[in-house]
PDB file of N, CA and C in Angstrom:
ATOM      1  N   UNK A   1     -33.826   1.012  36.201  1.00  0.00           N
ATOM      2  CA  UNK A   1     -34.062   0.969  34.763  1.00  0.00           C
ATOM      3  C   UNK A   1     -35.330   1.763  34.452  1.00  0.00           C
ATOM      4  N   UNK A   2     -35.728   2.876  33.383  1.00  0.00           N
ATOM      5  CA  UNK A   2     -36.528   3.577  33.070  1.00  0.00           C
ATOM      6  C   UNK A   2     -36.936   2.634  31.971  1.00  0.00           C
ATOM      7  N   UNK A   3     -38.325   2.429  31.712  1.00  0.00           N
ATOM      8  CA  UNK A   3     -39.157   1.788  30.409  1.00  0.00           C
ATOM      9  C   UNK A   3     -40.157   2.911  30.612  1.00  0.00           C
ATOM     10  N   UNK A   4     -40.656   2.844  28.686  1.00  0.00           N
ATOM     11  CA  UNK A   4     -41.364   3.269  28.200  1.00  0.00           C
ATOM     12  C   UNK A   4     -41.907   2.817  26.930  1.00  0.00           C
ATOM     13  N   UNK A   5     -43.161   2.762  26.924  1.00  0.00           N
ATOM     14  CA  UNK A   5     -43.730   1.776  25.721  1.00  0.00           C
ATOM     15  C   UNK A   5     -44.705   2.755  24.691  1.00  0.00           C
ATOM     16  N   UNK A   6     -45.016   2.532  23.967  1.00  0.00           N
ATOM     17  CA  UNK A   6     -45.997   3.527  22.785  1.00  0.00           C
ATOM     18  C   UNK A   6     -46.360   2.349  22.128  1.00  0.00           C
ATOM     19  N   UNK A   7     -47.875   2.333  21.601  1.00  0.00           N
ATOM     20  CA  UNK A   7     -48.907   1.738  21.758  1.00  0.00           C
ATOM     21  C   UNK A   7     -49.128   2.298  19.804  1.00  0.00           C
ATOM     22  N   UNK A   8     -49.153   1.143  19.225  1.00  0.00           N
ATOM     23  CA  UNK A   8     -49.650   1.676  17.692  1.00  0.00           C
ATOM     24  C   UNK A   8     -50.947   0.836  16.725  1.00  0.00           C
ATOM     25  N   UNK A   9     -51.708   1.179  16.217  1.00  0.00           N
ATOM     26  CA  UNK A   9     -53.163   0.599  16.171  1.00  0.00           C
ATOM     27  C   UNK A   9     -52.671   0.312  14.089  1.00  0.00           C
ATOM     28  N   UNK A  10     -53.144  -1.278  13.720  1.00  0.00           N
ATOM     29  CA  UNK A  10     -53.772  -1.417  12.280  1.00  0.00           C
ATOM     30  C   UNK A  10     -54.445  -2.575  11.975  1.00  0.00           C
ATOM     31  N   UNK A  11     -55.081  -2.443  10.782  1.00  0.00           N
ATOM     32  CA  UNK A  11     -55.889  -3.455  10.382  1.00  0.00           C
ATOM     33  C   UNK A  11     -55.347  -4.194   9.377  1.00  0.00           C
ATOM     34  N   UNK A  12     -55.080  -5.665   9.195  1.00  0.00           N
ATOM     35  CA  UNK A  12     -55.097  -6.287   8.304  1.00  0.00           C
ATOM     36  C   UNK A  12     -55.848  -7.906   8.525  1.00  0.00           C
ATOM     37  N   UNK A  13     -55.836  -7.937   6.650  1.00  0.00           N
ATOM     38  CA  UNK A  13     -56.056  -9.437   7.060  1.00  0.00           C
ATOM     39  C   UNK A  13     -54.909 -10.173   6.488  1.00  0.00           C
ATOM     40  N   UNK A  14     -55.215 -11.828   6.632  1.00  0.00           N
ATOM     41  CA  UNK A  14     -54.018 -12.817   6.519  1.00  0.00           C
ATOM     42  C   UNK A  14     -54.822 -14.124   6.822  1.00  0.00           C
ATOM     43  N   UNK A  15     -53.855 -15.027   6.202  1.00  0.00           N
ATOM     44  CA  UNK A  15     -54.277 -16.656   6.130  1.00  0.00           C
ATOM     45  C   UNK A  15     -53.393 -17.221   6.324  1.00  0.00           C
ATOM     46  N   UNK A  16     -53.442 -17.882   7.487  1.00  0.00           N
ATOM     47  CA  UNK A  16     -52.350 -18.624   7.792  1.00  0.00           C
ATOM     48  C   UNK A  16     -52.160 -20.029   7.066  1.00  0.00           C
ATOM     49  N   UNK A  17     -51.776 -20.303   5.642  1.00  0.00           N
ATOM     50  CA  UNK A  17     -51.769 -21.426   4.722  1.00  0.00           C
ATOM     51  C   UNK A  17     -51.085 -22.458   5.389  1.00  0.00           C
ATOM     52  N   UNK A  18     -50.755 -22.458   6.277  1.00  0.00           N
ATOM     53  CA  UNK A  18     -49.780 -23.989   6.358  1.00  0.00           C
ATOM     54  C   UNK A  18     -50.811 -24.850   7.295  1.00  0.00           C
ATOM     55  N   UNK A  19     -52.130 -24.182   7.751  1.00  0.00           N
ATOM     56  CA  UNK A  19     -52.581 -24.932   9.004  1.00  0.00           C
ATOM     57  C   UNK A  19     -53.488 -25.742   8.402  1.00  0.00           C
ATOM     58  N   UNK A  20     -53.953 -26.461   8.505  1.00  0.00           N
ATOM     59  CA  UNK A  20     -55.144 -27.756   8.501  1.00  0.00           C
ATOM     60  C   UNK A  20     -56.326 -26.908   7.859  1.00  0.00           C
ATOM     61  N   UNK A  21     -57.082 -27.155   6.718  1.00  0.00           N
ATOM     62  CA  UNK A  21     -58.389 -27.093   6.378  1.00  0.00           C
ATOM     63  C   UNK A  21     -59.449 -26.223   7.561  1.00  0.00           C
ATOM     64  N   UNK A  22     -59.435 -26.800   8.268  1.00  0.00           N
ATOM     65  CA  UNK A  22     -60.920 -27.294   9.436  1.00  0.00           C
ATOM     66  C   UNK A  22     -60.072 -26.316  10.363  1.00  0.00           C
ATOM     67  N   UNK A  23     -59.096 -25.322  10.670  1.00  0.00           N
ATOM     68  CA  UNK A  23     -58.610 -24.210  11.468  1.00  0.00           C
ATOM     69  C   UNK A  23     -58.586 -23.416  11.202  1.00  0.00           C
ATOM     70  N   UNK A  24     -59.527 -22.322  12.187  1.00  0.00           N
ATOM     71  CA  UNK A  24     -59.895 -20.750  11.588  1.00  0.00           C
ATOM     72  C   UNK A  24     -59.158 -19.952  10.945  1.00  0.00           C
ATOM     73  N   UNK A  25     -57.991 -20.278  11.558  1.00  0.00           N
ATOM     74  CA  UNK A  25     -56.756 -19.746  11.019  1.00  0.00           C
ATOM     75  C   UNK A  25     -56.376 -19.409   9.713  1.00  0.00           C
ATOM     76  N   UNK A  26     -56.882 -20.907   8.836  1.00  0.00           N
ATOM     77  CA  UNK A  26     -56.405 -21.378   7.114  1.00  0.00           C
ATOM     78  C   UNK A  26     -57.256 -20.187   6.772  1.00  0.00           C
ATOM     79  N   UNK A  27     -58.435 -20.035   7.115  1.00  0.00           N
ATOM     80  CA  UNK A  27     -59.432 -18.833   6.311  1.00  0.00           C
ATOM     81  C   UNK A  27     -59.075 -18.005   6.423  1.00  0.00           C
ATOM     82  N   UNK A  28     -58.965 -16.749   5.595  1.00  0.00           N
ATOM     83  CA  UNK A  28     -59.668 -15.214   5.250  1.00  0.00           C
ATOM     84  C   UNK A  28     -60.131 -14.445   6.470  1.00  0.00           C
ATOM     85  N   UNK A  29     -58.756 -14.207   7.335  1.00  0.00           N
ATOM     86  CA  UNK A  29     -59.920 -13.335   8.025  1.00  0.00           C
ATOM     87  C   UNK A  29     -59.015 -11.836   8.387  1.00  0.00           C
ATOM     88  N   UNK A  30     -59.409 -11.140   9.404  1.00  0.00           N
ATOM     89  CA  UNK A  30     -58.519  -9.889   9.887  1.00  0.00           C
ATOM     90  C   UNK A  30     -59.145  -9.663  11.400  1.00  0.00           C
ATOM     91  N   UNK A  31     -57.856  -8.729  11.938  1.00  0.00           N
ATOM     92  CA  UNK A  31     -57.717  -8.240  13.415  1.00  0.00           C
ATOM     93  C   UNK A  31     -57.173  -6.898  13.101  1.00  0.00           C
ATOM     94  N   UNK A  32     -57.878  -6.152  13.900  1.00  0.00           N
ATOM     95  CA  UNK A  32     -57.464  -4.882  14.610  1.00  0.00           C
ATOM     96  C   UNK A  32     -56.340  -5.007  15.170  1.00  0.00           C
ATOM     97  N   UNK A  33     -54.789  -5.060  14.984  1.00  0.00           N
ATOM     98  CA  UNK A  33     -53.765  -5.597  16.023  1.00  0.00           C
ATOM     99  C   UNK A  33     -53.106  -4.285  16.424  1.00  0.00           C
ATOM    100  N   UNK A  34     -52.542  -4.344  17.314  1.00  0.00           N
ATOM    101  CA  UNK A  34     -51.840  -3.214  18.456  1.00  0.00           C
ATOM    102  C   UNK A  34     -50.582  -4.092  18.070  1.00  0.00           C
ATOM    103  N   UNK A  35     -49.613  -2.858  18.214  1.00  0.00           N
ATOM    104  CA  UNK A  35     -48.183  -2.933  18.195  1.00  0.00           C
ATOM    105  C   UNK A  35     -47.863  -2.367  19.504  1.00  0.00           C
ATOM    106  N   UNK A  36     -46.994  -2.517  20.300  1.00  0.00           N
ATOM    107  CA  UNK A  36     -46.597  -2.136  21.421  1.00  0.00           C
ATOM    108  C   UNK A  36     -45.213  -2.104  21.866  1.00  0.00           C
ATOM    109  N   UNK A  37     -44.200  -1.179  21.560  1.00  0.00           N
ATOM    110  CA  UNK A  37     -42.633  -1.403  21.513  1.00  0.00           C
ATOM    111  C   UNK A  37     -42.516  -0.732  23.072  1.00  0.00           C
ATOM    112  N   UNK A  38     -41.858  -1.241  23.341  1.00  0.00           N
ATOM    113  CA  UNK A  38     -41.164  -0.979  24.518  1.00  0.00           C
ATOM    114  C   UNK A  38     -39.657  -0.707  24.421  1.00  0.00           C
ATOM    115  N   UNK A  39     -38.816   0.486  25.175  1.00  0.00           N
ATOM    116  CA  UNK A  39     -37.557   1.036  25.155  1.00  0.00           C
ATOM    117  C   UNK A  39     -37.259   0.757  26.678  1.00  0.00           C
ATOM    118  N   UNK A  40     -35.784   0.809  27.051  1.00  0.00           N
ATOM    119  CA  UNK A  40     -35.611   1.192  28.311  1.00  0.00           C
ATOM    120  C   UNK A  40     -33.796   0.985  28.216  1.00  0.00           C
ATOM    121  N   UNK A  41     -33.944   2.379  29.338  1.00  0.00           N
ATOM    122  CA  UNK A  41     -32.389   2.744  29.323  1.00  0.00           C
ATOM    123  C   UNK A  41     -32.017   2.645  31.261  1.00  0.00           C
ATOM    124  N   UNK A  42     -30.837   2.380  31.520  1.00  0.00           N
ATOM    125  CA  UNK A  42     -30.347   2.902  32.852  1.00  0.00           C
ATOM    126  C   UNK A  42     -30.507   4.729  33.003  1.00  0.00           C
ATOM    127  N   UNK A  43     -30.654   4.998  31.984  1.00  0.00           N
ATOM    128  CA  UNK A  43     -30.312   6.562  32.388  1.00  0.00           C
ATOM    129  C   UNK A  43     -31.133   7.344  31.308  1.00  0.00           C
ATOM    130  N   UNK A  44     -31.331   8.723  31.708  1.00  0.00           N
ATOM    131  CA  UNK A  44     -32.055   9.335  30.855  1.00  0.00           C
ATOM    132  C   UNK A  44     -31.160  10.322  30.105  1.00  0.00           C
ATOM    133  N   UNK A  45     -31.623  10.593  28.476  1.00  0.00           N
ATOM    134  CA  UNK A  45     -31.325  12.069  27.896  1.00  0.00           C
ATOM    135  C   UNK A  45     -31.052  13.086  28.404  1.00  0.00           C
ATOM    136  N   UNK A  46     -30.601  14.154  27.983  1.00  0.00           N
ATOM    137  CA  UNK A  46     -30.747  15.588  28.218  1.00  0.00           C
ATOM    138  C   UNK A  46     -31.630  15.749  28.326  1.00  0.00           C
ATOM    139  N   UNK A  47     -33.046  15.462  27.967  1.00  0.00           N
ATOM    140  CA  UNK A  47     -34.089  15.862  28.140  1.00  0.00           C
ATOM    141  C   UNK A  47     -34.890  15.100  28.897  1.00  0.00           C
ATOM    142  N   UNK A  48     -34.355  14.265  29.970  1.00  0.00           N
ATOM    143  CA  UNK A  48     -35.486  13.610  30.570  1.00  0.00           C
ATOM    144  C   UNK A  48     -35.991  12.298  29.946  1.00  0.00           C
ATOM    145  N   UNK A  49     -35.739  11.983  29.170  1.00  0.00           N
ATOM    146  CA  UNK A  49     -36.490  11.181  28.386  1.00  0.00           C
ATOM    147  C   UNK A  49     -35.516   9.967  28.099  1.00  0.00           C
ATOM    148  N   UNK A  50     -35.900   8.433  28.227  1.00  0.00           N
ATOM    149  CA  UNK A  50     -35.461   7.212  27.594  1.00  0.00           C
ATOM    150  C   UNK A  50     -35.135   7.457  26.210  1.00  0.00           C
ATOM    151  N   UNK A  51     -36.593   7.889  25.323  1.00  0.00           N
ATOM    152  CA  UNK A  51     -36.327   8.733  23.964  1.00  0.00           C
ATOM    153  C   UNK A  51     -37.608   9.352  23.859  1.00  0.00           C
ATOM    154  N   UNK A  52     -37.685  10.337  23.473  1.00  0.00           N
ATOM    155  CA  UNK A  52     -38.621  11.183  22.999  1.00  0.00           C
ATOM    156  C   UNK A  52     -40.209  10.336  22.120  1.00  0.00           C
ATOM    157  N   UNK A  53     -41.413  10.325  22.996  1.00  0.00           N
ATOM    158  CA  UNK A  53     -42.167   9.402  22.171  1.00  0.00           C
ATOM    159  C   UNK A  53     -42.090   9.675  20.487  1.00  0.00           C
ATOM    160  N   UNK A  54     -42.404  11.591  20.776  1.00  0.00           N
ATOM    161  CA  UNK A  54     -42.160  11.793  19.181  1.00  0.00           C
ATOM    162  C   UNK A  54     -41.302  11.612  18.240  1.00  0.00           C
ATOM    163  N   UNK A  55     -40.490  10.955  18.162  1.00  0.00           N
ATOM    164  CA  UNK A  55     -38.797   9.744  17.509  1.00  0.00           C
ATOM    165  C   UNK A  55     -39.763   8.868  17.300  1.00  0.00           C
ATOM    166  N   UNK A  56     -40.495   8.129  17.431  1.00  0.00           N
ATOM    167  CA  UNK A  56     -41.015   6.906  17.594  1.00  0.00           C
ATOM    168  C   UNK A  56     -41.991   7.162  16.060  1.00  0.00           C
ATOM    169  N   UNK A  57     -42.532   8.294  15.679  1.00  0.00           N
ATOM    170  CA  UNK A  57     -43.508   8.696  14.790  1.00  0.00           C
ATOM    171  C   UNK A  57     -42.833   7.603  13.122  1.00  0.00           C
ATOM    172  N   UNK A  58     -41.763   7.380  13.110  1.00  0.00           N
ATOM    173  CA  UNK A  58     -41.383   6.310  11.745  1.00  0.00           C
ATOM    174  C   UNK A  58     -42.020   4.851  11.848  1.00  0.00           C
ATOM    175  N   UNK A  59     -42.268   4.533  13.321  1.00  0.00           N
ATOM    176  CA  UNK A  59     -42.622   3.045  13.069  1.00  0.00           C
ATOM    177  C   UNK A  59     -44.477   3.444  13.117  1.00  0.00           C
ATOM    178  N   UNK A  60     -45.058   4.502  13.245  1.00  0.00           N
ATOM    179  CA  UNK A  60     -46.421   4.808  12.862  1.00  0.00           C
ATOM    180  C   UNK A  60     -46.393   4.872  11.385  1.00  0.00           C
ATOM    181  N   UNK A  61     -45.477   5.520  10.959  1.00  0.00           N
ATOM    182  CA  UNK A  61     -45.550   5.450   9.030  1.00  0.00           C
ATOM    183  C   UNK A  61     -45.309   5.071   8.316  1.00  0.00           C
ATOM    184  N   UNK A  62     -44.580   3.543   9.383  1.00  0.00           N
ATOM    185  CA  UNK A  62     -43.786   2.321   8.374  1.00  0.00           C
ATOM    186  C   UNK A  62     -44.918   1.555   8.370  1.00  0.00           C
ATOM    187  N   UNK A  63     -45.833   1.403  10.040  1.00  0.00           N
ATOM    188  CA  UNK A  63     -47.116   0.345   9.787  1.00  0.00           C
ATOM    189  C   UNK A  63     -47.781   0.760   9.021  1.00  0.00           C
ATOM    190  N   UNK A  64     -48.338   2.498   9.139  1.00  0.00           N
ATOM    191  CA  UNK A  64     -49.305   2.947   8.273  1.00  0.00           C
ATOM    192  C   UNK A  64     -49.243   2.657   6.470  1.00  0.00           C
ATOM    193  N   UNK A  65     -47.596   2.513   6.631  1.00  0.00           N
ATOM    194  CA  UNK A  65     -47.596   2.375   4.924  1.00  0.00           C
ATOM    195  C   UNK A  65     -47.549   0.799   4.357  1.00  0.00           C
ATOM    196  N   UNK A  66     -46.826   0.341   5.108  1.00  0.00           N
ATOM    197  CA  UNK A  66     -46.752  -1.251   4.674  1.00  0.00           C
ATOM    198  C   UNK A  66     -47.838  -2.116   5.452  1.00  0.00           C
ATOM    199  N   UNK A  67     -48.754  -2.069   6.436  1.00  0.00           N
ATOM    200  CA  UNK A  67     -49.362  -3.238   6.985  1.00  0.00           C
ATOM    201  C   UNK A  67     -50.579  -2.526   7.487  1.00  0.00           C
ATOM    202  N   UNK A  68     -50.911  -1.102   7.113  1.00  0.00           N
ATOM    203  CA  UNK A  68     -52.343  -0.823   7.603  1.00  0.00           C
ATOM    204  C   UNK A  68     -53.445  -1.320   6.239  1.00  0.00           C
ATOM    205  N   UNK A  69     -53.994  -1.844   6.316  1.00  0.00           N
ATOM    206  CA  UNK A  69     -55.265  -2.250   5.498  1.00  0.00           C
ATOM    207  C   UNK A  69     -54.729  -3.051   4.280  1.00  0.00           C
ATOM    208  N   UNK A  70     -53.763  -4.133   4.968  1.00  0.00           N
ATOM    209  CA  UNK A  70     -53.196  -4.485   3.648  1.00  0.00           C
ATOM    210  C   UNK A  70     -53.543  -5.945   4.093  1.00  0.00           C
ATOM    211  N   UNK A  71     -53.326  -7.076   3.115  1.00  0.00           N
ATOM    212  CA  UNK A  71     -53.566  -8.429   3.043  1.00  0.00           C
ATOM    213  C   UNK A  71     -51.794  -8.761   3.835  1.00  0.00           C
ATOM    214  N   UNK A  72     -51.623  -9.593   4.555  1.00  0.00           N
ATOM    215  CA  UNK A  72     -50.109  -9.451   5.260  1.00  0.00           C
ATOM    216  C   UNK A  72     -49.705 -10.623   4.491  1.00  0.00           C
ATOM    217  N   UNK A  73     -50.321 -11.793   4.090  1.00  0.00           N
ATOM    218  CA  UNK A  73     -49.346 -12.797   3.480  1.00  0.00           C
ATOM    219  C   UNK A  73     -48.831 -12.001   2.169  1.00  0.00           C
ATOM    220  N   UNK A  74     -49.123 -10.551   1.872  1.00  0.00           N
ATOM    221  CA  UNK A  74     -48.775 -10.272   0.480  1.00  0.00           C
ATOM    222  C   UNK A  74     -47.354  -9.623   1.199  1.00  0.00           C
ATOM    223  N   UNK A  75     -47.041  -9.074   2.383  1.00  0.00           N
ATOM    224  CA  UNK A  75     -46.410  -8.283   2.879  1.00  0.00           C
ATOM    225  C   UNK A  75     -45.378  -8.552   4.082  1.00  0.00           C
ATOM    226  N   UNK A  76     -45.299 -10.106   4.393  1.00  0.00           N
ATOM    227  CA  UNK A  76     -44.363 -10.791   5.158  1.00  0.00           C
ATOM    228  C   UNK A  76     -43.443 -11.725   4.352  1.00  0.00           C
ATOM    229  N   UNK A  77     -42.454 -12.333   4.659  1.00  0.00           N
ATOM    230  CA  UNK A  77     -41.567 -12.987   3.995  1.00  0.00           C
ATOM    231  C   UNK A  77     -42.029 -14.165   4.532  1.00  0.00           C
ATOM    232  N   UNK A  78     -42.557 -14.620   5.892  1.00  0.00           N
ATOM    233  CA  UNK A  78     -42.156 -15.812   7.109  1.00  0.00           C
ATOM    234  C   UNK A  78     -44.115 -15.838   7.065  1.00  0.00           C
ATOM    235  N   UNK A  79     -44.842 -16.720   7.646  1.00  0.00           N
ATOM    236  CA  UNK A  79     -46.000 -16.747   7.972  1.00  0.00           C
ATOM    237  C   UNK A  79     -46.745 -15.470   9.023  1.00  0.00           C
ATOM    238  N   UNK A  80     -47.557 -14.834   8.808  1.00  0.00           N
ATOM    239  CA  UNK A  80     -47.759 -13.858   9.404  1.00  0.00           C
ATOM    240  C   UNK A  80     -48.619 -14.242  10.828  1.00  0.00           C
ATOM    241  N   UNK A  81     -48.018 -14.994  11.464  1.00  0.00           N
ATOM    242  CA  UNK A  81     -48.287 -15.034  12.949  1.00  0.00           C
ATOM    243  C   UNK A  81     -48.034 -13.887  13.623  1.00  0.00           C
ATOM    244  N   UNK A  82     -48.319 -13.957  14.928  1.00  0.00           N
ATOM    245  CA  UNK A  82     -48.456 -12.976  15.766  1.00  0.00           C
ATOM    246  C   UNK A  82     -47.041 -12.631  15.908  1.00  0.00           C
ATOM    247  N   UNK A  83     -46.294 -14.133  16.444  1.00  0.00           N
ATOM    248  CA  UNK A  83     -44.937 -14.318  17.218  1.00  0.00           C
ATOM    249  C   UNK A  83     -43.620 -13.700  16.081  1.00  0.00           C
ATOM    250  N   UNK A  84     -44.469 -14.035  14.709  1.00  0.00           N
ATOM    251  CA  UNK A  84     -43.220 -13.509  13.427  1.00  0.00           C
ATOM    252  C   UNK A  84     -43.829 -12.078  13.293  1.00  0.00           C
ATOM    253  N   UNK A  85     -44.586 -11.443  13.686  1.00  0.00           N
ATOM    254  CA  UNK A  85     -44.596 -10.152  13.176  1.00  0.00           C
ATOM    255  C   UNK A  85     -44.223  -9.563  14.732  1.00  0.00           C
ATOM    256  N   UNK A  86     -44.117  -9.963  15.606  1.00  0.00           N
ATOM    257  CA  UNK A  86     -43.210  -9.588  17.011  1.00  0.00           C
ATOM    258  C   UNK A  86     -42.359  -9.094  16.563  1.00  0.00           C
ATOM    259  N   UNK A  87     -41.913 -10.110  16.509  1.00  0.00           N
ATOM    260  CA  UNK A  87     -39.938 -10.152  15.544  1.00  0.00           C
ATOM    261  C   UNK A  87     -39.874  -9.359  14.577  1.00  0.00           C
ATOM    262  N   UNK A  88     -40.463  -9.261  13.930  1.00  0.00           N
ATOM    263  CA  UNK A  88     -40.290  -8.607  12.635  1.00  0.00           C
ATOM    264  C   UNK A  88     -40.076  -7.013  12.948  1.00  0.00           C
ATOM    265  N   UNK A  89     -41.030  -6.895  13.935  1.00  0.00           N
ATOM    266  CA  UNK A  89     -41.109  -5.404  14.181  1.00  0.00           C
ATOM    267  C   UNK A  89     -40.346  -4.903  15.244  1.00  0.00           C
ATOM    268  N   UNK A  90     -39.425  -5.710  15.782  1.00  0.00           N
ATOM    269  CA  UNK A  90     -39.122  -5.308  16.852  1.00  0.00           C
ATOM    270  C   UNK A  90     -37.256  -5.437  16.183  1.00  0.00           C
ATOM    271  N   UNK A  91     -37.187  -6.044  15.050  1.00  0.00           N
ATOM    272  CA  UNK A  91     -36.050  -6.215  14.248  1.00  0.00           C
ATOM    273  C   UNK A  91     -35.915  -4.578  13.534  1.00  0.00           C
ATOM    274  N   UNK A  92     -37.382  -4.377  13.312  1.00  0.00           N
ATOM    275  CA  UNK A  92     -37.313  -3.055  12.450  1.00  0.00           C
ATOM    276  C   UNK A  92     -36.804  -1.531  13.113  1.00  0.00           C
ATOM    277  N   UNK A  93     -37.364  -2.101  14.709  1.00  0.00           N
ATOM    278  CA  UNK A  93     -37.338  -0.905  15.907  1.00  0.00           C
ATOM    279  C   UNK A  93     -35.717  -0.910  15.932  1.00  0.00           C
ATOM    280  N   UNK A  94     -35.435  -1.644  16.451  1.00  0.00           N
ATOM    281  CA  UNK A  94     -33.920  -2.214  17.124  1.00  0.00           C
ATOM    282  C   UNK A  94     -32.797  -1.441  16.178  1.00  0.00           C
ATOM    283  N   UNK A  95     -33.010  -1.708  15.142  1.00  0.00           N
ATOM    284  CA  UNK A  95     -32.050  -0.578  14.064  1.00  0.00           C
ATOM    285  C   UNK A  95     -31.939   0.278  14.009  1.00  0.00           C
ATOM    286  N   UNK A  96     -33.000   0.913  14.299  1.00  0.00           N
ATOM    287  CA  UNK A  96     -33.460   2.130  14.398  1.00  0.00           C
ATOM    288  C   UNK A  96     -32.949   2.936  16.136  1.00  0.00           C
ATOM    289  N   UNK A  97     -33.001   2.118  17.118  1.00  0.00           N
ATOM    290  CA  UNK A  97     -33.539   2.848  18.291  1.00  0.00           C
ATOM    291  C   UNK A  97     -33.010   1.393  19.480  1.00  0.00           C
ATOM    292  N   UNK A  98     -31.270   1.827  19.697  1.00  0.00           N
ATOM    293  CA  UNK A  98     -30.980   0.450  20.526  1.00  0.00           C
ATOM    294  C   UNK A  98     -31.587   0.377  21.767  1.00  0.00           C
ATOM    295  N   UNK A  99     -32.330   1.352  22.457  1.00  0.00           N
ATOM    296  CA  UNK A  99     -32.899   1.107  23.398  1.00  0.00           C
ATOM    297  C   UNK A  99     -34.348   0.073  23.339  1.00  0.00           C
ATOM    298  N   UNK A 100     -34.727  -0.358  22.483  1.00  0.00           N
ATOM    299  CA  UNK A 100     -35.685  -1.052  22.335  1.00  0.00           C
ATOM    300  C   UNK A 100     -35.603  -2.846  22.386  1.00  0.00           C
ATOM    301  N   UNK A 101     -36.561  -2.650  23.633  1.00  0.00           N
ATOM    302  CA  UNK A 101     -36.040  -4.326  24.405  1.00  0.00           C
ATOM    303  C   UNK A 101     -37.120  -5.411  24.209  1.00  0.00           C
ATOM    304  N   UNK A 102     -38.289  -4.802  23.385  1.00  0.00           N
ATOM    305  CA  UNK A 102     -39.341  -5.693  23.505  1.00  0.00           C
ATOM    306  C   UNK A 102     -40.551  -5.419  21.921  1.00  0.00           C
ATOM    307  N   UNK A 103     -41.073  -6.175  21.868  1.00  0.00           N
ATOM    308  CA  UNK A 103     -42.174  -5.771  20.749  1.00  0.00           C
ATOM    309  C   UNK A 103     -43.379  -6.474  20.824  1.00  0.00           C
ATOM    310  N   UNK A 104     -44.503  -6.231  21.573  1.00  0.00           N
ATOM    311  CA  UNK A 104     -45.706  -6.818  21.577  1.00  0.00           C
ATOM    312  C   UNK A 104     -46.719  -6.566  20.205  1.00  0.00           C
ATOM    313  N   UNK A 105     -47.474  -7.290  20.143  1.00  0.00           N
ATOM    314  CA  UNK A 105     -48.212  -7.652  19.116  1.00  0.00           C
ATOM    315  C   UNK A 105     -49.347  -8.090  19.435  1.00  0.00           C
ATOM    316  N   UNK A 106     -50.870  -7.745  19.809  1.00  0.00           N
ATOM    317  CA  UNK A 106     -52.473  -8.370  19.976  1.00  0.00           C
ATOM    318  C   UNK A 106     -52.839  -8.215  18.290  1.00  0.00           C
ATOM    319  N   UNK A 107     -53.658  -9.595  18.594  1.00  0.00           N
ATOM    320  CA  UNK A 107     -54.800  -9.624  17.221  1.00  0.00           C
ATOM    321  C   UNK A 107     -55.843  -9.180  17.525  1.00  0.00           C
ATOM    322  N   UNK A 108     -56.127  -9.829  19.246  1.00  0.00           N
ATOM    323  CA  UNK A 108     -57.610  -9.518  19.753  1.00  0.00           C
ATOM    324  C   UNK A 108     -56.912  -8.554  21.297  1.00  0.00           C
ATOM    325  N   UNK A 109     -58.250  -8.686  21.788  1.00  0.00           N
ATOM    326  CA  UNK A 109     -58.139  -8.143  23.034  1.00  0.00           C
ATOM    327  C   UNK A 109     -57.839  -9.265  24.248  1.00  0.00           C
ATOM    328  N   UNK A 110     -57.843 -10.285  23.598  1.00  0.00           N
ATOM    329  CA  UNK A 110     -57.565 -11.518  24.969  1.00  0.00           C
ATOM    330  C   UNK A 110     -56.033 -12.389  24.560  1.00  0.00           C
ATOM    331  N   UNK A 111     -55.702 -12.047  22.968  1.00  0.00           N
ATOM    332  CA  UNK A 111     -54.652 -12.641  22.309  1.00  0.00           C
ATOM    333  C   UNK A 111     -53.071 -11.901  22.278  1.00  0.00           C
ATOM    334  N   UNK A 112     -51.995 -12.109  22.345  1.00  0.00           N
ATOM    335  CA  UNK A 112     -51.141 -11.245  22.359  1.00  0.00           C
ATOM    336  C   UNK A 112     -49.857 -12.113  22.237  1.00  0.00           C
ATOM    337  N   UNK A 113     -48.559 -11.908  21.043  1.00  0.00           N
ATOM    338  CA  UNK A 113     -47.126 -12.715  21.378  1.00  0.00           C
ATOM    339  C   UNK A 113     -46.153 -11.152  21.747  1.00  0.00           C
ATOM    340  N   UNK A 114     -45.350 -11.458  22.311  1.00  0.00           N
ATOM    341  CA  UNK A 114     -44.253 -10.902  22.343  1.00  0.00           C
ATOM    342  C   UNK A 114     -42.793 -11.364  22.110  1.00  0.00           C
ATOM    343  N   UNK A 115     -42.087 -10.308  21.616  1.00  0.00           N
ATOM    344  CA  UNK A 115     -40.314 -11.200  21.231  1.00  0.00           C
ATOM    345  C   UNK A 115     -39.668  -9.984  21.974  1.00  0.00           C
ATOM    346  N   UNK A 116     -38.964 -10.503  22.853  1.00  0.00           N
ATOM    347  CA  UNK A 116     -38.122  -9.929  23.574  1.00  0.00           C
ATOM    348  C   UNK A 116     -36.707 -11.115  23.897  1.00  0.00           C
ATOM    349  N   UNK A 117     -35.663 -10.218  23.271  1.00  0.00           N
ATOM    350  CA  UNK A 117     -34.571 -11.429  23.361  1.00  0.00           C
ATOM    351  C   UNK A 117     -33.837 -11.637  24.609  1.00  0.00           C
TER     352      UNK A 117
END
């Protein structure tokens, strides 16, 4: 099996409203989060390639347009956890690009969900 992953950088903030008062969470805050999709095929293209990273350039201008520097509870349907914007984005990939088997998501550098079905 060939994998290949591409690595995508934005900023937002978000409040996670459903949690308790007294959890950092309920507050106002933001993360630098990494997107991280992962593809993988038994076999390669004509060209060598699982898929071409540069194919991949729509989910840079879907984050850049909908979730770079934006408030995310204005911009999710579901609570903007880590584990629902996994999904979310890896729902968005998948339509796009059936080779795509995974979708990581960091807030921090020690924090990270992934949805891989």
């Amino acid at each position: 099996m060939f994998r290949i992953s591409k690595e995508f950088h934005f900023s937002a903030s978000h409040r996670l409203e459903h949690l308790p008062d007294d959890h950092q969470c309920a507050r106002l805050h933001g993360h630098n989060y990494v997107v991280v999709v992962e593809l993988a095929s038994k076999t390669l293209n004509s060209d060598g390639f699982v898929r071409d990273y540069h194919a991949l350039m729509p989910l840079k201008e879907y984050i850049d347009g909908q979730f770079d520097h934006r408030h995310l509870n204005d911009v999710m349907d579901v609570p903007s956890t880590a584990e629902n914007m996994a999904k979310h984005f890896f729902d968005w990939c998948r339509a796009r690009w059936p080779e795509v088997t995974a979708v990581k998501i960091s807030e921090t550098p020690k924090t990270w969900a992934e949805y891989r079905p």
